[in-house]
Protein backbone atom coordinates (compact mmCIF):
# COMPACT_ATOMS: atom_id res chain seq x y z
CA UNK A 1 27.47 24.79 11.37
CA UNK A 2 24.51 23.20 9.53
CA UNK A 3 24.37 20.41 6.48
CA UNK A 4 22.11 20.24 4.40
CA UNK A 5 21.48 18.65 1.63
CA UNK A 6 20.69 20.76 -1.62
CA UNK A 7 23.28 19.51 -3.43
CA UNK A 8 21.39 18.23 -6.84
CA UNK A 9 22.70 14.74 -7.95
CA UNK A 10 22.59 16.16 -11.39
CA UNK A 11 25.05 18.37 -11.01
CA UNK A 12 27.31 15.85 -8.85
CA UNK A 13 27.38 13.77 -12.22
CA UNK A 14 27.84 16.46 -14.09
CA UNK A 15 31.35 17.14 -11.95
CA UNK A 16 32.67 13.65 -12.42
CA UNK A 17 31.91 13.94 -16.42
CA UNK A 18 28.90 11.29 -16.01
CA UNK A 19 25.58 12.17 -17.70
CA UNK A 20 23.08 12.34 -15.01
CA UNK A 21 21.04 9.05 -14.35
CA UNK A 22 17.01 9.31 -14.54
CA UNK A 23 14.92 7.23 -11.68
CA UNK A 24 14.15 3.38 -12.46
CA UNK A 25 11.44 1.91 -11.66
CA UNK A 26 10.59 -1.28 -9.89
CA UNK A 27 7.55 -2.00 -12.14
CA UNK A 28 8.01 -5.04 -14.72
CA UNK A 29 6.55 -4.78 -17.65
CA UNK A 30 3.51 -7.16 -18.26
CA UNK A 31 4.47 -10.85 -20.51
CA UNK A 32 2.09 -11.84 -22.79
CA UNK A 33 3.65 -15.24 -21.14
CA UNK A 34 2.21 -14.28 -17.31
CA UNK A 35 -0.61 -16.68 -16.57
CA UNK A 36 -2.59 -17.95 -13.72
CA UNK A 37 -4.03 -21.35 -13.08
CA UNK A 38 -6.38 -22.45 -10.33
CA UNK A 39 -6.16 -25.91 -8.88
CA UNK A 40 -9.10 -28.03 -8.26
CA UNK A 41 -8.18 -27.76 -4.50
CA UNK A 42 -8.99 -24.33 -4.88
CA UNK A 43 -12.31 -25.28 -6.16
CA UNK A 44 -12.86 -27.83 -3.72
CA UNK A 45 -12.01 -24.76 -0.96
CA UNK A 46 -14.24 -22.44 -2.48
CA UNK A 47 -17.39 -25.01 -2.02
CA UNK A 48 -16.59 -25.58 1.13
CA UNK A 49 -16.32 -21.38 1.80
CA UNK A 50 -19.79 -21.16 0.70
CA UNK A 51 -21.25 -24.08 2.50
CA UNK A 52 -19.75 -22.39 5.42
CA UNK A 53 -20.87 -18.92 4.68
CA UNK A 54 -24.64 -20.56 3.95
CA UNK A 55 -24.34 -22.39 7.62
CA UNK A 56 -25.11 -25.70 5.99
CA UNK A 57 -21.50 -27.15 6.39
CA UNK A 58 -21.43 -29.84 9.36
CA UNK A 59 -18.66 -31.59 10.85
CA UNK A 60 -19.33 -34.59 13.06
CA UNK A 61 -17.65 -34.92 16.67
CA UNK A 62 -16.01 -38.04 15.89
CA UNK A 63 -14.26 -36.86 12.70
CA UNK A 64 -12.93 -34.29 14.13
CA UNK A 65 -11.54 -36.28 17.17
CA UNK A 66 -10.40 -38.86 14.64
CA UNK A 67 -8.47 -36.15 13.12
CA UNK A 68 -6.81 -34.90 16.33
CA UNK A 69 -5.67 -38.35 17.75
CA UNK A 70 -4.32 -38.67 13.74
CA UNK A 71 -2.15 -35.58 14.15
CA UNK A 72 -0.97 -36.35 18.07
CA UNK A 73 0.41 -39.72 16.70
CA UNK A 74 1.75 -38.75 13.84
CA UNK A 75 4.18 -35.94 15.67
């Protein structure tokens, strides 16, 4: 025996008296209310991207040990 399945949905429907469904999509439609905004952190971030990018962006040794011991503590 083999299944298969060639049965259209349309005609399914069409058995149990339904009119036969078309596909939804998943897509919204576009607000004009949709907006972005971009924080200052985000500008802050992007400076420090392209300081980093340039190789001009320096860290000293004791800031960033400072910042360790902060975070050990603080757990």
């Amino acid at each position: 025996m083999q299944i298969s399945n060639l049965l259209p949905t349309n005609s399914i429907a069409s058995d149990l008296g339904l009119s036969p469904q078309t596909p939804k999509s998943n897509a919204r439609p576009a607000t004009p209310q949709d907006s972005v905004e971009i924080s200052s952190q985000a500008s802050h971030f992007s400076q420090i991207q392209a300081a980093y990018d340039a190789g001009t962006y320096n860290v000293s040794p004791s800031q960033i040990a400072n910042s360790i011991m902060n975070y050990a503590t603080a757990r």
